[in-house]
C-alpha atoms as a PDB file:
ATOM      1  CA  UNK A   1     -87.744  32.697   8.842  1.00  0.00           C
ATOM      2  CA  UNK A   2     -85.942  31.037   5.798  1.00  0.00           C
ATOM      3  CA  UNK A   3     -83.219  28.966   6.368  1.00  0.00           C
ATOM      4  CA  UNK A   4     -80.271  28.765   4.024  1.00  0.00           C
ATOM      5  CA  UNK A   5     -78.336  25.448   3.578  1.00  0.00           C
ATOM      6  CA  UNK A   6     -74.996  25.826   3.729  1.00  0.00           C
ATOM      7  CA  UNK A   7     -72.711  24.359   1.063  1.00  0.00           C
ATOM      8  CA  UNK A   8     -71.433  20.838   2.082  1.00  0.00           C
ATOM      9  CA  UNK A   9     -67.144  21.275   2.048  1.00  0.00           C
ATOM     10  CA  UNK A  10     -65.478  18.207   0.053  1.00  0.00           C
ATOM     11  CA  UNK A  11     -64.303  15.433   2.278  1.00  0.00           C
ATOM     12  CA  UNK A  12     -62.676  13.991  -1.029  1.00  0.00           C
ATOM     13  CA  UNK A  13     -58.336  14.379  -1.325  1.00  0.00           C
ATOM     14  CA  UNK A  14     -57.613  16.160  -4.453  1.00  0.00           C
ATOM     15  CA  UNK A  15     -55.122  14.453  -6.734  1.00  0.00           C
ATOM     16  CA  UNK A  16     -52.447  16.824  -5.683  1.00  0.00           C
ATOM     17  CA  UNK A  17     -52.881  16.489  -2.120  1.00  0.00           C
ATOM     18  CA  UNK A  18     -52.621  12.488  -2.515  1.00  0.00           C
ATOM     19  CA  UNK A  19     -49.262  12.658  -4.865  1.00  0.00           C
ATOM     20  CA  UNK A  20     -48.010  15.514  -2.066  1.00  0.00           C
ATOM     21  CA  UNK A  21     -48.577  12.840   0.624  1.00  0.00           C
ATOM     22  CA  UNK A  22     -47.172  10.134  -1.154  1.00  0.00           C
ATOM     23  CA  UNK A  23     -44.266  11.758  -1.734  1.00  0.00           C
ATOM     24  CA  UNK A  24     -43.863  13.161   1.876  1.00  0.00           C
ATOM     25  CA  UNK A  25     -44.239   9.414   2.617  1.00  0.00           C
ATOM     26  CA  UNK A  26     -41.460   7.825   0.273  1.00  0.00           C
ATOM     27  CA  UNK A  27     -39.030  10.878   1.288  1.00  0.00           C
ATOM     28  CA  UNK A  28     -39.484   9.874   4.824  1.00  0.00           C
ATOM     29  CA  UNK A  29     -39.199   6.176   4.236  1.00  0.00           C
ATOM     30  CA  UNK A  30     -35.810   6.889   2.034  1.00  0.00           C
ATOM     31  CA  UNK A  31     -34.626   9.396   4.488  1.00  0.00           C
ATOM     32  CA  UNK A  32     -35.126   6.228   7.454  1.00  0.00           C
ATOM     33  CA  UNK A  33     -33.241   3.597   5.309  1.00  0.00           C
ATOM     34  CA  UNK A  34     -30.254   5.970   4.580  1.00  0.00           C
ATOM     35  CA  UNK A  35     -30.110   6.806   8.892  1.00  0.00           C
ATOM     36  CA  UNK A  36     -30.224   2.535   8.947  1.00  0.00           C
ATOM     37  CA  UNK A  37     -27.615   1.846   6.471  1.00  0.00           C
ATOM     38  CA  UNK A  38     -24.992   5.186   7.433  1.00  0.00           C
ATOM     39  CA  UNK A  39     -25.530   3.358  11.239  1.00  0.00           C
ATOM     40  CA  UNK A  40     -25.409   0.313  10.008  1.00  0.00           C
ATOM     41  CA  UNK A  41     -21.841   1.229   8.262  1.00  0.00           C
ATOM     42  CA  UNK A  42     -20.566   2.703  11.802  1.00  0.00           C
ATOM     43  CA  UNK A  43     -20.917  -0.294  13.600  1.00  0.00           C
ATOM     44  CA  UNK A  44     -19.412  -2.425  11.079  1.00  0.00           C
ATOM     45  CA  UNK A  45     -16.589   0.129  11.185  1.00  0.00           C
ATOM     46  CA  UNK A  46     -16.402   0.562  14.669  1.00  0.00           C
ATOM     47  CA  UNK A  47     -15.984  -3.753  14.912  1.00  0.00           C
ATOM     48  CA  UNK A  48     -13.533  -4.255  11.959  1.00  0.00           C
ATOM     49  CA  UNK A  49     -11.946  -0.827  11.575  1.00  0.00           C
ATOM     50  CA  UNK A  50      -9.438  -2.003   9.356  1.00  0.00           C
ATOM     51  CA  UNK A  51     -12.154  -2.151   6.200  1.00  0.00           C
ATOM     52  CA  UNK A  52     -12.945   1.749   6.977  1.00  0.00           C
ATOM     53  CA  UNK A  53     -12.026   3.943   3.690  1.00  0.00           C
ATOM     54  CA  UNK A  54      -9.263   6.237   3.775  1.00  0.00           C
ATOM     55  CA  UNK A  55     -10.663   9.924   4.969  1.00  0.00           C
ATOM     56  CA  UNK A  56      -8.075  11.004   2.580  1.00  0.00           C
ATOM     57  CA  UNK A  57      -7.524  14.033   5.032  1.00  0.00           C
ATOM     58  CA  UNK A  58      -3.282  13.691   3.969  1.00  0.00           C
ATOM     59  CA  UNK A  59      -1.806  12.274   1.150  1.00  0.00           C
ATOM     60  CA  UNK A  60       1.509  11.912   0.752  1.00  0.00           C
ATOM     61  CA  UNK A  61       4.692   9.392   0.706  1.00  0.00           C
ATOM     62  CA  UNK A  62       8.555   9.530   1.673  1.00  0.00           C
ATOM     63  CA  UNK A  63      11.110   6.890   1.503  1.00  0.00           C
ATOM     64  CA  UNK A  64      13.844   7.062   3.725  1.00  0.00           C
ATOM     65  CA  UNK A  65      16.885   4.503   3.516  1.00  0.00           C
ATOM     66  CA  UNK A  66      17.479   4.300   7.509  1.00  0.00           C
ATOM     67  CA  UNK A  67      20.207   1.725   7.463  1.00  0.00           C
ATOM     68  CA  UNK A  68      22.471  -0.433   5.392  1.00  0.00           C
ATOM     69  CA  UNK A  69      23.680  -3.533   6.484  1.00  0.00           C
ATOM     70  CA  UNK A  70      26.261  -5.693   4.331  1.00  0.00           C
ATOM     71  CA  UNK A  71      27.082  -9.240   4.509  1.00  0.00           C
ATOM     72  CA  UNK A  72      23.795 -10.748   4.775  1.00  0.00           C
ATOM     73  CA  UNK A  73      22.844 -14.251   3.562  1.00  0.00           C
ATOM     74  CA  UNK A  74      19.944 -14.303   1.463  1.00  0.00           C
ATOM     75  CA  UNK A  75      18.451 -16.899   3.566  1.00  0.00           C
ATOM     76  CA  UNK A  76      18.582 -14.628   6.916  1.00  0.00           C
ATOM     77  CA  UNK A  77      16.139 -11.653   4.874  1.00  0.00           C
ATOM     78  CA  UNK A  78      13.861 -14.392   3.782  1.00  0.00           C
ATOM     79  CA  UNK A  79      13.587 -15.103   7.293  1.00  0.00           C
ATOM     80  CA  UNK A  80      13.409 -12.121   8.793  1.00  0.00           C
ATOM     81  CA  UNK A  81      10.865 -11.129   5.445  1.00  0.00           C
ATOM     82  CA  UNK A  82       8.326 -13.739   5.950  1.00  0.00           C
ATOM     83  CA  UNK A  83       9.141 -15.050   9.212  1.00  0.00           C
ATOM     84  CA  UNK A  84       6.487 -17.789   9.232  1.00  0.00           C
ATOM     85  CA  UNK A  85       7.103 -19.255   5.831  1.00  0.00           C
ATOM     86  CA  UNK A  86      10.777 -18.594   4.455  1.00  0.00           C
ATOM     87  CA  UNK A  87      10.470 -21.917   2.729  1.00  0.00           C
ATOM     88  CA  UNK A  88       7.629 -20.746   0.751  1.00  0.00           C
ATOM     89  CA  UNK A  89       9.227 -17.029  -0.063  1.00  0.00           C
ATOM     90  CA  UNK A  90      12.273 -18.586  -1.333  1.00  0.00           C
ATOM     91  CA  UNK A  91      10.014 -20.852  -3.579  1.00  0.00           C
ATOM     92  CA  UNK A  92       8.233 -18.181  -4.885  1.00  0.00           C
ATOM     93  CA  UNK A  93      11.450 -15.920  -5.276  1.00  0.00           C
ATOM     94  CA  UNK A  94      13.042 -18.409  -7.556  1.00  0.00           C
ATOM     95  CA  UNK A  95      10.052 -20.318  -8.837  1.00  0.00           C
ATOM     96  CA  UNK A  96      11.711 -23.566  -7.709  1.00  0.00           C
ATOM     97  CA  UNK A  97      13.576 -24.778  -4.739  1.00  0.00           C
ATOM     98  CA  UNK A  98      16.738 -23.431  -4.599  1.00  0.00           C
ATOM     99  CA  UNK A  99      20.176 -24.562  -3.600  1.00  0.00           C
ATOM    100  CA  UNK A 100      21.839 -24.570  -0.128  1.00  0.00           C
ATOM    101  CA  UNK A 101      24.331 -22.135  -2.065  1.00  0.00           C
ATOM    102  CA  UNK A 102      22.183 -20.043  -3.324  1.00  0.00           C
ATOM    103  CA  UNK A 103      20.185 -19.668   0.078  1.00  0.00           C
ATOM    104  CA  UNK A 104      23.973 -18.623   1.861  1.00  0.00           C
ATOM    105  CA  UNK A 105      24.417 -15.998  -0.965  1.00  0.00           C
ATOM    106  CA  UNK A 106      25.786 -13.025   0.890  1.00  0.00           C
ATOM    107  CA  UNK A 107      24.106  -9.266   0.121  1.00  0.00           C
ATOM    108  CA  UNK A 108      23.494  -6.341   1.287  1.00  0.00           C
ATOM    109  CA  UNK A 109      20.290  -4.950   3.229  1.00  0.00           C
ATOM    110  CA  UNK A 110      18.512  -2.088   3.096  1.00  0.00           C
ATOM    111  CA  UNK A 111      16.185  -0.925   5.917  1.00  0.00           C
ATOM    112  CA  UNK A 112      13.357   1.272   4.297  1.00  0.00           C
ATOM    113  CA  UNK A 113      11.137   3.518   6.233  1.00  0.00           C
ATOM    114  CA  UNK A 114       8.031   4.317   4.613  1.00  0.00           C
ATOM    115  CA  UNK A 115       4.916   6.714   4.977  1.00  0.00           C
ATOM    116  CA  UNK A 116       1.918   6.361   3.021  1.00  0.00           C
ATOM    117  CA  UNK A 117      -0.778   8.472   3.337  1.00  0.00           C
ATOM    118  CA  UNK A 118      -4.451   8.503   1.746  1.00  0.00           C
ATOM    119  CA  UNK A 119      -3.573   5.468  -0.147  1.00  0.00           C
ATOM    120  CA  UNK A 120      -5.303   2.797   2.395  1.00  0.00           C
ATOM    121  CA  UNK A 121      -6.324  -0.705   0.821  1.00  0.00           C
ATOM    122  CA  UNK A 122      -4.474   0.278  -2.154  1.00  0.00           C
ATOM    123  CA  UNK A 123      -1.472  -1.257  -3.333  1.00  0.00           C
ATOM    124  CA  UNK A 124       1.815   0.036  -3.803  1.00  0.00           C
ATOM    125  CA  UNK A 125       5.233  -1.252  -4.885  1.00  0.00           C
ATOM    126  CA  UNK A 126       8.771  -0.582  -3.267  1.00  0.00           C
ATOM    127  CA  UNK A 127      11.859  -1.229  -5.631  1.00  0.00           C
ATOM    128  CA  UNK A 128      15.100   0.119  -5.722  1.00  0.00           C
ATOM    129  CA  UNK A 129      18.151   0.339  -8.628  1.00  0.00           C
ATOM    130  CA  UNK A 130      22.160   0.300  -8.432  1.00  0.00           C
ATOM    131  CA  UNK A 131      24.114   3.193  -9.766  1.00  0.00           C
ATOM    132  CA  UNK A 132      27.552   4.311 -10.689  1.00  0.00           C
ATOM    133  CA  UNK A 133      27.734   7.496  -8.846  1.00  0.00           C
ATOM    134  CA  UNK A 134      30.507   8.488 -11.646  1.00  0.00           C
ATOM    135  CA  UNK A 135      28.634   7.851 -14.665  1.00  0.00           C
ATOM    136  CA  UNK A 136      25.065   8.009 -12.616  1.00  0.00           C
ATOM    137  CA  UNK A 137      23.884   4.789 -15.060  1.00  0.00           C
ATOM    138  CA  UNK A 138      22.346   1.750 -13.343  1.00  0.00           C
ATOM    139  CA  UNK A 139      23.766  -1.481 -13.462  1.00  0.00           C
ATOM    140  CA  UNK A 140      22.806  -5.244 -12.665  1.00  0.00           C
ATOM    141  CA  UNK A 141      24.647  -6.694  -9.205  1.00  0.00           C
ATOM    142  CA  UNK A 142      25.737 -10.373 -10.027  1.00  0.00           C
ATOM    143  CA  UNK A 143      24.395 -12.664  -8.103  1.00  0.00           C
ATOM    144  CA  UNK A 144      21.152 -13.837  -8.677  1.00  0.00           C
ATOM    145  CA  UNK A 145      19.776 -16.070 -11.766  1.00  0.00           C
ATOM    146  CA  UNK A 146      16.544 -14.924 -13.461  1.00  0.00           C
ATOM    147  CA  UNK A 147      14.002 -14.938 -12.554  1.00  0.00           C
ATOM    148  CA  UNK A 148      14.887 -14.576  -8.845  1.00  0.00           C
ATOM    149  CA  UNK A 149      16.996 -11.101 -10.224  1.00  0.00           C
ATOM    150  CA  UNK A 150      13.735  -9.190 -10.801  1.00  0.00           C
ATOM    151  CA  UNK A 151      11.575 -10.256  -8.435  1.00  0.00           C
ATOM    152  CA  UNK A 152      13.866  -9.618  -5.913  1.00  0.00           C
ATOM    153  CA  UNK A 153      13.785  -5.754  -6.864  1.00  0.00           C
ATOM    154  CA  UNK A 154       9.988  -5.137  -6.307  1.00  0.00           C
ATOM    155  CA  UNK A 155       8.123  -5.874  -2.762  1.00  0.00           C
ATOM    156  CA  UNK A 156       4.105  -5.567  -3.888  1.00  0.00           C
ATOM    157  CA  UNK A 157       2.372  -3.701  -0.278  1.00  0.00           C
ATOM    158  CA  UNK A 158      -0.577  -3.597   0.850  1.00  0.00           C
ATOM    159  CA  UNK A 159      -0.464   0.190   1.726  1.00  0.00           C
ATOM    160  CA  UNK A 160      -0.932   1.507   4.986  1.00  0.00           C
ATOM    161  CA  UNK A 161      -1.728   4.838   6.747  1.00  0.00           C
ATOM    162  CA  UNK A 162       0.884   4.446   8.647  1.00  0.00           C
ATOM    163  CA  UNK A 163       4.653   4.915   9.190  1.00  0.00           C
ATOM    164  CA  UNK A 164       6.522   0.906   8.790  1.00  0.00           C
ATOM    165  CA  UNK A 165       9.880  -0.252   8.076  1.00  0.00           C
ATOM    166  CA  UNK A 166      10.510  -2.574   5.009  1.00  0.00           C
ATOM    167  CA  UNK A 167      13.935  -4.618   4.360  1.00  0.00           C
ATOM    168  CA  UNK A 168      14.889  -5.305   0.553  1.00  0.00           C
ATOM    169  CA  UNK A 169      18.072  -7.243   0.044  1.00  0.00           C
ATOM    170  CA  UNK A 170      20.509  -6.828  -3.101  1.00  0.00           C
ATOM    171  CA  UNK A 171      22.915  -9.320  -4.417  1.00  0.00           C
ATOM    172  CA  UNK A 172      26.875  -8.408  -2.878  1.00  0.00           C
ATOM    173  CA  UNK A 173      28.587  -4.816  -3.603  1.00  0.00           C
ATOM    174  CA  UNK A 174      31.708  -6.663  -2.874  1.00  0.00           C
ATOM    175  CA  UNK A 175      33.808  -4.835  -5.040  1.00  0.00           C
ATOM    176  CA  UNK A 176      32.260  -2.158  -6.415  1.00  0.00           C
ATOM    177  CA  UNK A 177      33.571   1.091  -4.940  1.00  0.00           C
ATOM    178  CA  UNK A 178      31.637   3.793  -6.296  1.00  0.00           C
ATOM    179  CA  UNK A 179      28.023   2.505  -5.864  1.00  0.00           C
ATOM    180  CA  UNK A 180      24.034   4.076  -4.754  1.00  0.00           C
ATOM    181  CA  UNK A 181      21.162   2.770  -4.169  1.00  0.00           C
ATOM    182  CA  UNK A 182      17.654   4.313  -5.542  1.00  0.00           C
ATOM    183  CA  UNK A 183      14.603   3.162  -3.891  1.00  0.00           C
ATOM    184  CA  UNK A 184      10.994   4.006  -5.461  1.00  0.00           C
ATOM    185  CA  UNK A 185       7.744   3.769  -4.122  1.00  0.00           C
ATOM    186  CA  UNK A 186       5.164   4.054  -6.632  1.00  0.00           C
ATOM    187  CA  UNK A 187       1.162   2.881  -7.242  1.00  0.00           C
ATOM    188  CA  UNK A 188      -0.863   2.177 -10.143  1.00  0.00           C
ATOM    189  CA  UNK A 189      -1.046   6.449 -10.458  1.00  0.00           C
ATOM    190  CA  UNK A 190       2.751   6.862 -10.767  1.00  0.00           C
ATOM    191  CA  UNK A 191       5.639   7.606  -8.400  1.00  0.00           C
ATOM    192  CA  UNK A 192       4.797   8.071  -4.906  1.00  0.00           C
ATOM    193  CA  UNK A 193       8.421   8.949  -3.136  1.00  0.00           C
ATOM    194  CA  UNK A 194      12.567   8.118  -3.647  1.00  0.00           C
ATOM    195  CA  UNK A 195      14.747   8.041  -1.554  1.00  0.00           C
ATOM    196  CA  UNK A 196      18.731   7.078  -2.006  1.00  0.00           C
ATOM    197  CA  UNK A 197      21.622   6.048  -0.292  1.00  0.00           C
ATOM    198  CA  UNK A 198      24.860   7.619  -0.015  1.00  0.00           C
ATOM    199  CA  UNK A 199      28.378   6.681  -1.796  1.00  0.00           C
ATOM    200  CA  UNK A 200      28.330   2.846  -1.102  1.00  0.00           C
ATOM    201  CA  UNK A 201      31.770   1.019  -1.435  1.00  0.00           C
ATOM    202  CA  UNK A 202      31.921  -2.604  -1.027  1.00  0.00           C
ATOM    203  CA  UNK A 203      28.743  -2.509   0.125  1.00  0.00           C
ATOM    204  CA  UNK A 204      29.088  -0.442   3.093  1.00  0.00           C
ATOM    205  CA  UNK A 205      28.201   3.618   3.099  1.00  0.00           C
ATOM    206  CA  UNK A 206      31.444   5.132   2.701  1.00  0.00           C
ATOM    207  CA  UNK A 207      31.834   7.683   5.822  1.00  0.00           C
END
């Protein structure tokens, strides 16, 4: 009886098996640290939701001029502006400290209700010009000394996702009988939204 050896099978990985199961083993590895860092990112979200990034599911703006209120010292929007430090915004308004006078100057108010959508932890800027509603050509209200004059006419905003109510003051209409008021809101892409007021006359929105 002859007996036949049979051939021995390799026990040795062939190169391509070894890179195949290296690889395998780096995918898996990379697929684990994404999972880590995408739950990692939820917690941190879930804790301190205000950092999350827009979902951008709407954009859009609008600007609508609610209500206008004449007759208000500058001093009282400062106030009601930066309630904690009206000091400091008056400061920084006129890049000095201003007089008792000029604190007591007497405007008008504008309340400003604002949407912004998909434009979260960007900023955005709400400012607003005086028209002729005859001759539909902007003009300066007196009032003010430089450079308080143009600050005054831009509010920098942190933009929310939200609906939220903004006052901007302008120097007195007293005066001026045939008067608008354009508000903007625009970002660092362009105009977001207007919005205007009707026929103002001394002021006050003519009825």
């Amino acid at each position: 009886m002859t007996i036949v050896d049979e051939p021995e099978v390799a026990s040795a990985e062939t190169p391509a098996k070894r890179h195949g199961r290296i690889t395998g083993a780096w995918f898996a590895t990379v697929c684990a640290l994404v999972a880590l860092v995408v739950a990692a990112l939820g917690l941190f979200w879930d804790f301190w939701p205000q950092f999350r990034p827009d979902p951008l599911e709407v954009i859009g703006a609008d600007v609508t001029i609610v209500a206008v209120e004449p007759q208000v010292p500058l001093e009282t929007w400062l106030g009601s502006a930066r309630p904690n430090d009206p000091g400091g915004a008056a400061k920084q308004l006129f890049g000095r400290e201003p007089s008792e006078s000029e604190l007591a100057q007497q405007g008008t108010l504008l309340y400003v209700r604002i949407q912004v959508d998909g434009h979260k932890h960007k900023n955005v800027s709400l400012a607003y010009r005086v028209f002729d509603s005859r001759s539909q050509l902007p003009f300066e209200p007196v009032g003010l000394p430089e450079p308080a004059a143009s600050n005054i006419r831009r509010v920098e905003l942190n933009a929310p996702s939200e609906r939220s109510v903004q006052l901007l003051w302008l120097p007195s209409l007293q005066g001026e009988p045939h008067a608008f008021v354009r508000v903007a809101l625009t970002s660092d892409r362009g105009l977001l939204a207007i919005g205007e007021t009707g026929t103002l006359r001394n002021g006050r929105l003519a009825g």
